[in-house]
Every structure is written in structure tokens, then in C-alpha cells.
C-alpha atoms as a PDB file:
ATOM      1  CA  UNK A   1     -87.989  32.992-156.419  1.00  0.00           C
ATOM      2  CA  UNK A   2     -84.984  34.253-158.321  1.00  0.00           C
ATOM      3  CA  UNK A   3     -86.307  37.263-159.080  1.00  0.00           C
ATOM      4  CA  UNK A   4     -86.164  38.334-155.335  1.00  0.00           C
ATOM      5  CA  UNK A   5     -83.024  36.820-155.077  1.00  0.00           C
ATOM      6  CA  UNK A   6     -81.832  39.361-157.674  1.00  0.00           C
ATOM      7  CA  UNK A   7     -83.718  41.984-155.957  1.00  0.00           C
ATOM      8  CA  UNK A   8     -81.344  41.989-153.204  1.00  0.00           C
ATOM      9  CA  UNK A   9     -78.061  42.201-154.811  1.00  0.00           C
ATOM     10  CA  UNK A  10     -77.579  45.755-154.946  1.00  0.00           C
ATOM     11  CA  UNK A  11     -78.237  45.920-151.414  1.00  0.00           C
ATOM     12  CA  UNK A  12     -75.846  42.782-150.350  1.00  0.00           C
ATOM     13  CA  UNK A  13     -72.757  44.667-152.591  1.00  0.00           C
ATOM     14  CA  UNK A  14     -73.649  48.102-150.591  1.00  0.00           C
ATOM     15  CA  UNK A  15     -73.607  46.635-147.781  1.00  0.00           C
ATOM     16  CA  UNK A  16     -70.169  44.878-148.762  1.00  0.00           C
ATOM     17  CA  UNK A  17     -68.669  47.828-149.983  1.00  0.00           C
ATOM     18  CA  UNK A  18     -69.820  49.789-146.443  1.00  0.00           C
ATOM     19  CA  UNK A  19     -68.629  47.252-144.227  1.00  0.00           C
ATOM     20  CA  UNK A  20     -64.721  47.634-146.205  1.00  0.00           C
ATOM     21  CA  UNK A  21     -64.994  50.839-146.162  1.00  0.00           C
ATOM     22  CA  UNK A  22     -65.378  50.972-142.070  1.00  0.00           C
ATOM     23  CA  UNK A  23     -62.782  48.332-142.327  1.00  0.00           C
ATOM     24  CA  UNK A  24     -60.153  50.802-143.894  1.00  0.00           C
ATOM     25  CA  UNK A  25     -61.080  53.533-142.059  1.00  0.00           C
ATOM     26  CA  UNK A  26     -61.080  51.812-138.438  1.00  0.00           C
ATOM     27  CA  UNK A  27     -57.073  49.838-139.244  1.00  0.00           C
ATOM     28  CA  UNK A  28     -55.001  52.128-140.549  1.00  0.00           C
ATOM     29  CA  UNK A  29     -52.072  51.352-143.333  1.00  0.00           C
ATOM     30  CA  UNK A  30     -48.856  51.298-142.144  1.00  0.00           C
ATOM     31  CA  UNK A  31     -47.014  54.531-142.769  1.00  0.00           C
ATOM     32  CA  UNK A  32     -43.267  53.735-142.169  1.00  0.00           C
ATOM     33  CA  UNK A  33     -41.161  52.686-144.873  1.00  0.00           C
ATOM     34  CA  UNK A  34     -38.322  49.900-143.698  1.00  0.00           C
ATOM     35  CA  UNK A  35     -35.201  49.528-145.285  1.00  0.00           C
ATOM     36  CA  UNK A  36     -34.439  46.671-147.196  1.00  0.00           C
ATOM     37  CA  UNK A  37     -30.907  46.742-146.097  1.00  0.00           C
ATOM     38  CA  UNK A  38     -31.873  45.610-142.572  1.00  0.00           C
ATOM     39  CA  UNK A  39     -29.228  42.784-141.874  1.00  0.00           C
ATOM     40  CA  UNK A  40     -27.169  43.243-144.862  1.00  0.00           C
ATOM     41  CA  UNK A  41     -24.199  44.852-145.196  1.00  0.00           C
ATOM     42  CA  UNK A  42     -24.008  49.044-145.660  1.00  0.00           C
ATOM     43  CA  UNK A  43     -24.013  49.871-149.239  1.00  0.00           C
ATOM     44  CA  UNK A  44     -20.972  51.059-150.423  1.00  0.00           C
ATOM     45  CA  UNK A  45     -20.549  54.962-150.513  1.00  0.00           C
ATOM     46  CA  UNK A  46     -17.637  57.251-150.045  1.00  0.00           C
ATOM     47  CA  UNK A  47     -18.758  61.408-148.753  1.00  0.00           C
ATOM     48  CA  UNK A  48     -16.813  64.107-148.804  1.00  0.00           C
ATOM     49  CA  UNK A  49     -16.849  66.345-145.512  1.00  0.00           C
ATOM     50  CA  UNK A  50     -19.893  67.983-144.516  1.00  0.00           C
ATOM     51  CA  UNK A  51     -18.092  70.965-143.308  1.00  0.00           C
ATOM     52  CA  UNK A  52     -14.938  71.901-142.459  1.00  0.00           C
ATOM     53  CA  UNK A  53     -12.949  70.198-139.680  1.00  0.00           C
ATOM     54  CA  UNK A  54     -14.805  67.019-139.792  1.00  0.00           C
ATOM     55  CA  UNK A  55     -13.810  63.897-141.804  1.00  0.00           C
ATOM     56  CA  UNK A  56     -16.221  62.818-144.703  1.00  0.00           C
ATOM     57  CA  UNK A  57     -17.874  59.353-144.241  1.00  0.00           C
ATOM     58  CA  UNK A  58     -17.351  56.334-146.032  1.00  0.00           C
ATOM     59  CA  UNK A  59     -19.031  52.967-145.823  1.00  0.00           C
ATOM     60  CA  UNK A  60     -15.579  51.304-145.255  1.00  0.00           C
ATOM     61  CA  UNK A  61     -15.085  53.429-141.446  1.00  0.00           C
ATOM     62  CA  UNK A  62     -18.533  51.407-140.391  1.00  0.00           C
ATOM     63  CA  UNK A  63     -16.975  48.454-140.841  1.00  0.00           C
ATOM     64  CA  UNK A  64     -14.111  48.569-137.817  1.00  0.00           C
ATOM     65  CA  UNK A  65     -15.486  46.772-135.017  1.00  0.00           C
ATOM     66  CA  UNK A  66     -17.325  49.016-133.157  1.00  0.00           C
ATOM     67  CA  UNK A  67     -20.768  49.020-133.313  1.00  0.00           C
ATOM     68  CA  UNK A  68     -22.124  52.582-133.915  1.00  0.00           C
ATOM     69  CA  UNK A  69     -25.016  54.864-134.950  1.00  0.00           C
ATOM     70  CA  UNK A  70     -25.708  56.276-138.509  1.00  0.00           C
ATOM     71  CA  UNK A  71     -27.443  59.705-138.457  1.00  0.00           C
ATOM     72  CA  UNK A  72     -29.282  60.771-141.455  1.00  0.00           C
ATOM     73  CA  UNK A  73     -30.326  64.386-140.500  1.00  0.00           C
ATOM     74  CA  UNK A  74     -29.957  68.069-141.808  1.00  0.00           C
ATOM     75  CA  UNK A  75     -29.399  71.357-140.792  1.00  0.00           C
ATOM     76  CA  UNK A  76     -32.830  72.547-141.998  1.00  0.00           C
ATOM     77  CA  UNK A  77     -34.742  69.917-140.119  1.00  0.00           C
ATOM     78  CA  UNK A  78     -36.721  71.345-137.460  1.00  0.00           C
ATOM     79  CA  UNK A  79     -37.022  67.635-136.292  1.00  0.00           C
ATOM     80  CA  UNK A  80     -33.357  66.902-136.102  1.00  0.00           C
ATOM     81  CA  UNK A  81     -32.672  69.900-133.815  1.00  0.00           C
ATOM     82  CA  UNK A  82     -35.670  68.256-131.482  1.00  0.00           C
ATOM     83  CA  UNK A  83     -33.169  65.180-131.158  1.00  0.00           C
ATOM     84  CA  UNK A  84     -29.749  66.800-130.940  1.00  0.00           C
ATOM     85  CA  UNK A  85     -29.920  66.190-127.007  1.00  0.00           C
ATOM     86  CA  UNK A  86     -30.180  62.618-127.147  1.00  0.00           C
ATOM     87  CA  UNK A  87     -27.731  62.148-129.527  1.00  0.00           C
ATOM     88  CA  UNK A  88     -25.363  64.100-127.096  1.00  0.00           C
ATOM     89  CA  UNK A  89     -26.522  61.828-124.597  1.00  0.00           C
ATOM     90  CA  UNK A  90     -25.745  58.691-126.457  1.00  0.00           C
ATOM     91  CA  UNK A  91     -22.216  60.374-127.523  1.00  0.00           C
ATOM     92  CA  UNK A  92     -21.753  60.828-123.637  1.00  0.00           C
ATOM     93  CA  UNK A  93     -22.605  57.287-122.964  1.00  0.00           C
ATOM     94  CA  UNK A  94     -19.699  56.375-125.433  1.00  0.00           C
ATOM     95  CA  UNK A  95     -21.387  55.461-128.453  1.00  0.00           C
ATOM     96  CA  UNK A  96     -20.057  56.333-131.748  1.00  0.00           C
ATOM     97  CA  UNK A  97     -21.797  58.245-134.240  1.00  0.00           C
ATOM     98  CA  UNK A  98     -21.757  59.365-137.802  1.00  0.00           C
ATOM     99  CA  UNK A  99     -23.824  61.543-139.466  1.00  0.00           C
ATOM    100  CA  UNK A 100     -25.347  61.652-143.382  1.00  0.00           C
ATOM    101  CA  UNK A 101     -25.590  65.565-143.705  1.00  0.00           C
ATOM    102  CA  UNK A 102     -28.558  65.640-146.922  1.00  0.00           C
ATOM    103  CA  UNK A 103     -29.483  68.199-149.270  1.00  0.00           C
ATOM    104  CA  UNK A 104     -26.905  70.878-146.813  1.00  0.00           C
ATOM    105  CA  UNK A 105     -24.393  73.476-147.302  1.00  0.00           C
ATOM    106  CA  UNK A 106     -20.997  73.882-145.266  1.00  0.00           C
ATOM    107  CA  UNK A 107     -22.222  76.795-143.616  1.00  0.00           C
ATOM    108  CA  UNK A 108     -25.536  75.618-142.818  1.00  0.00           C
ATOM    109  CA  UNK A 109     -24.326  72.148-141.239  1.00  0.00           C
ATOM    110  CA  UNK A 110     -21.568  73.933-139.228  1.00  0.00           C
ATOM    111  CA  UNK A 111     -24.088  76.791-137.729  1.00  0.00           C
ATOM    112  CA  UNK A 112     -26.528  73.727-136.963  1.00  0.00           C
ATOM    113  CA  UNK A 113     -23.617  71.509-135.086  1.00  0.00           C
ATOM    114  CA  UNK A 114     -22.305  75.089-133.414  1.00  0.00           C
ATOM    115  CA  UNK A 115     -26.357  75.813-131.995  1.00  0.00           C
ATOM    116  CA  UNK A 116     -26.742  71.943-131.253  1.00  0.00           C
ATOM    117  CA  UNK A 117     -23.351  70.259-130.289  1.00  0.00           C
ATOM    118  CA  UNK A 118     -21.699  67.947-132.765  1.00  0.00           C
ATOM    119  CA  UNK A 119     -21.879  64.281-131.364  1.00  0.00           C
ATOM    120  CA  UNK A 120     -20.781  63.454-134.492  1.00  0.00           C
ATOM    121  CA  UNK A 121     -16.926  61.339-135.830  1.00  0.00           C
ATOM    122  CA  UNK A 122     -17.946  62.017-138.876  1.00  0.00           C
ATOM    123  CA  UNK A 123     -20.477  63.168-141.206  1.00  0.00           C
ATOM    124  CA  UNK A 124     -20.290  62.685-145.303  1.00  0.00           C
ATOM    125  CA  UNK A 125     -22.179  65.225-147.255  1.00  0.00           C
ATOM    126  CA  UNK A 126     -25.039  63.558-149.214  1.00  0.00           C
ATOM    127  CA  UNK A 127     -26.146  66.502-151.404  1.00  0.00           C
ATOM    128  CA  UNK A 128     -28.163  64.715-153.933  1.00  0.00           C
ATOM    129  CA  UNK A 129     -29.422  61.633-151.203  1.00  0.00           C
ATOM    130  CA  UNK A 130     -28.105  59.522-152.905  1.00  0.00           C
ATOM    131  CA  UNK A 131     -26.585  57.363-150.152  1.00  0.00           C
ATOM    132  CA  UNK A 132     -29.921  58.492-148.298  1.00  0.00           C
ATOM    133  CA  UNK A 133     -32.148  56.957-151.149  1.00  0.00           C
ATOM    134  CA  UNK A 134     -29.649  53.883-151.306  1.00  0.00           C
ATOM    135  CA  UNK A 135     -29.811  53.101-147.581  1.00  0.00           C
ATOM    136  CA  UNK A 136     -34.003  52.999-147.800  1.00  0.00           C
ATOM    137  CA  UNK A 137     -34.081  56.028-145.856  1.00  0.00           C
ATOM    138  CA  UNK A 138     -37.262  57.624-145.772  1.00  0.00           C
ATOM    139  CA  UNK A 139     -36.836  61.376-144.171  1.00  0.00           C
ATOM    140  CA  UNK A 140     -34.783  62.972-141.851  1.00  0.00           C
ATOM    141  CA  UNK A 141     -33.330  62.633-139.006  1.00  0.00           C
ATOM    142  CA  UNK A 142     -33.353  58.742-139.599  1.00  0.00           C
ATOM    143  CA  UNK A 143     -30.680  56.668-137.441  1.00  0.00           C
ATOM    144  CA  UNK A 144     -29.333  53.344-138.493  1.00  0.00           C
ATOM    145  CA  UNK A 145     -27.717  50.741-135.986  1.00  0.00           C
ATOM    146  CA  UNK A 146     -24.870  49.386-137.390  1.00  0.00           C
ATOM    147  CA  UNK A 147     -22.386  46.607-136.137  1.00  0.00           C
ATOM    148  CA  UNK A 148     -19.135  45.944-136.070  1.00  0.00           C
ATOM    149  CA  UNK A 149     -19.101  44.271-139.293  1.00  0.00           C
ATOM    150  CA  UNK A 150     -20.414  47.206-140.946  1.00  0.00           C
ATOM    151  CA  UNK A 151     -23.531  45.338-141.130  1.00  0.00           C
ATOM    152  CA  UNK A 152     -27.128  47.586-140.880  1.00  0.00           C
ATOM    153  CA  UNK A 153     -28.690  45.864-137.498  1.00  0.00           C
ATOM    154  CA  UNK A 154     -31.800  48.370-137.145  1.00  0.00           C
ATOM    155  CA  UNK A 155     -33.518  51.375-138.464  1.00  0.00           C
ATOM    156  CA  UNK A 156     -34.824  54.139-136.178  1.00  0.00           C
ATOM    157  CA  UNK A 157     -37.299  56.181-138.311  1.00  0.00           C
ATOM    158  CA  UNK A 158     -37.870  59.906-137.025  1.00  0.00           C
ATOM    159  CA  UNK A 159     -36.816  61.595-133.440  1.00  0.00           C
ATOM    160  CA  UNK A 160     -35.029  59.356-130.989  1.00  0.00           C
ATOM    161  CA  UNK A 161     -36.520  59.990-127.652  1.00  0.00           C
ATOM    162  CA  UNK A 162     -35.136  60.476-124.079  1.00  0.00           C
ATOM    163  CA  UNK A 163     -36.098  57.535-123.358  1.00  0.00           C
ATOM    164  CA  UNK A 164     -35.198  55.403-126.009  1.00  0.00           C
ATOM    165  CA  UNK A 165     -31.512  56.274-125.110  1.00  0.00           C
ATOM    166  CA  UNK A 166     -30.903  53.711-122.688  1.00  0.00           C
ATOM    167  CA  UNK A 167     -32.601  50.976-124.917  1.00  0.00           C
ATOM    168  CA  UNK A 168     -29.901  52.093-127.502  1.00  0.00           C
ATOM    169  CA  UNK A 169     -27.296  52.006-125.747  1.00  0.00           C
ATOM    170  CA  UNK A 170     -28.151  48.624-124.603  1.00  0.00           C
ATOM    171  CA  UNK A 171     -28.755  47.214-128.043  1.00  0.00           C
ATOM    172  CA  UNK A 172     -25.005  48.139-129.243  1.00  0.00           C
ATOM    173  CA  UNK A 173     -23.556  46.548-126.088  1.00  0.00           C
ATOM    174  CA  UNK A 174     -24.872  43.897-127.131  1.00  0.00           C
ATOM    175  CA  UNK A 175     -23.591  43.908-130.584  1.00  0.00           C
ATOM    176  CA  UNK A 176     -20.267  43.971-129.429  1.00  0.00           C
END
């Protein structure tokens, strides 16, 4: 009787190792990366300007009572230039915004805001991502809701959408 008990195992751990297999391939992993500084306050940085005639950004400017957007994005992000109109649409709707230029040169970041608007206060120069990397963030463009407290409130990971604009601008009213 034990022998045909035995006889079986290889079959039972196939069968195991088939059905987890299915398993994995029918629920995917999840592929987005959250920041750990979701509800905390922004780490502390200080940028110098991106590009000429726009103030650098410091962690100290998110901080005075406004709720606003952080925009991590770059010039050579084919992405980023896919959202430029909604972040001219949230600038329109009165929301501030700052930008995290990363891995750019002067030139490069003011052709990019010259071909897609700047909606922009400021933006700090993050050549080596190093406020990028400190902040959790994961690519680019990457936008961070921030409150008046200077406090990171949300992370929006990739393009922001048409129709995510309204949403938005609805979340930092009510931060206020």
C-alpha cells in the first residue's frame, strides 16, 4: 500500500508545481514602485536652476501653505512631452507646480519648456537623481501631491491624463 502511495508523488508535485505556475502567470506582480515618503514630510533638498530665468527648487518653498504639484520629468522624455498639456491645464486651473528637471542640460530643459509651455514656478536641476532617488521616484515624468505643510500627500506614477485633471484639482482643494 505504500508503495503506490509513493508511486504517485512525482505526479502530485507536477501537478503542484503546474497549478503555481498558471497561478503566476494568470495574477500578475505588481509593477509600480510607491514611495515610502507618502505622508511624511519632503526630504530635504536644495536645486540649483534648471535653466536660466527660473528659480531652483528647494524643499523649504513646498512648505508655504499652498498645496501644489511636484513634477519629476525631463527634457528627453518622450513621455513627459505626452503630458505637457495637462499640466498646462492644471497651471490654468490655478494650481502650483514645480518641476525636478533629472539627468538635463540648460539648453535641453529650456528648448523642451519653449516646444511645450512652462507651467512650471520652479524647477531644481537634479543631475545625478539624487533628490529623484530620495523621493522613491521610480521614472519620469512622476508627479507628487504635496500639501501645505510641505508634506508628500500622493504619488502619480507616469502620464497624467486629461481626465485625471479635474480629479487633481479636486484633491488639492481639498488639502487646503
Amino acid at each position: 500500500m505504500k508503495t503506490r502511495w509513493i508511486l504517485f508523488m512525482p505526479l502530485a508535485i507536477t501537478a503542484l508545481l503546474f497549478g503555481a505556475f498558471i497561478y503566476r502567470l494568470t495574477t500578475p506582480p505588481e509593477t509600480l514602485i510607491q514611495s515610502q515618503w507618502i505622508n511624511k514630510p519632503m526630504p530635504l533638498f536644495d536645486l540649483p536652476p534648471a535653466t536660466a530665468g527660473v528659480e531652483g527648487l528647494k524643499s523649504s518653498d513646498l512648505a508655504d501653505g499652498r498645496p501644489r504639484l511636484v513634477n519629476v520629468f525631463a527634457s528627453w522624455c518622450i513621455p513627459c512631452r505626452a503630458e505637457a498639456p495637462q499640466l498646462e491645464a492644471l497651471k490654468a486651473a490655478g494650481v502650483p507646480i514645480d518641476g525636478i528637471a533629472i539627468r538635463d542640460r540648460p539648453d535641453d530643459v529650456a528648448q523642451f519648456l519653449q516646444e511645450n509651455g512652462n507651467p512650471f514656478d520652479r524647477i531644481g536641476s537634479d543631475v545625478q537623481s539624487s533628490v529623484q532617488i530620495a523621493l522613491g521616484s521610480s521614472g519620469v515624468p512622476e508627479t507628487f501631491l504635496i500639501d501645505g505643510k510641505g508634506i508628500i500627500r500622493e504619488q502619480i506614477q507616469g502620464v497624467i491624463l486629461q481626465e485625471q485633471v479635474p480629479e487633481i484639482v479636486a484633491k488639492l482643494e481639498k488639502m487646503k
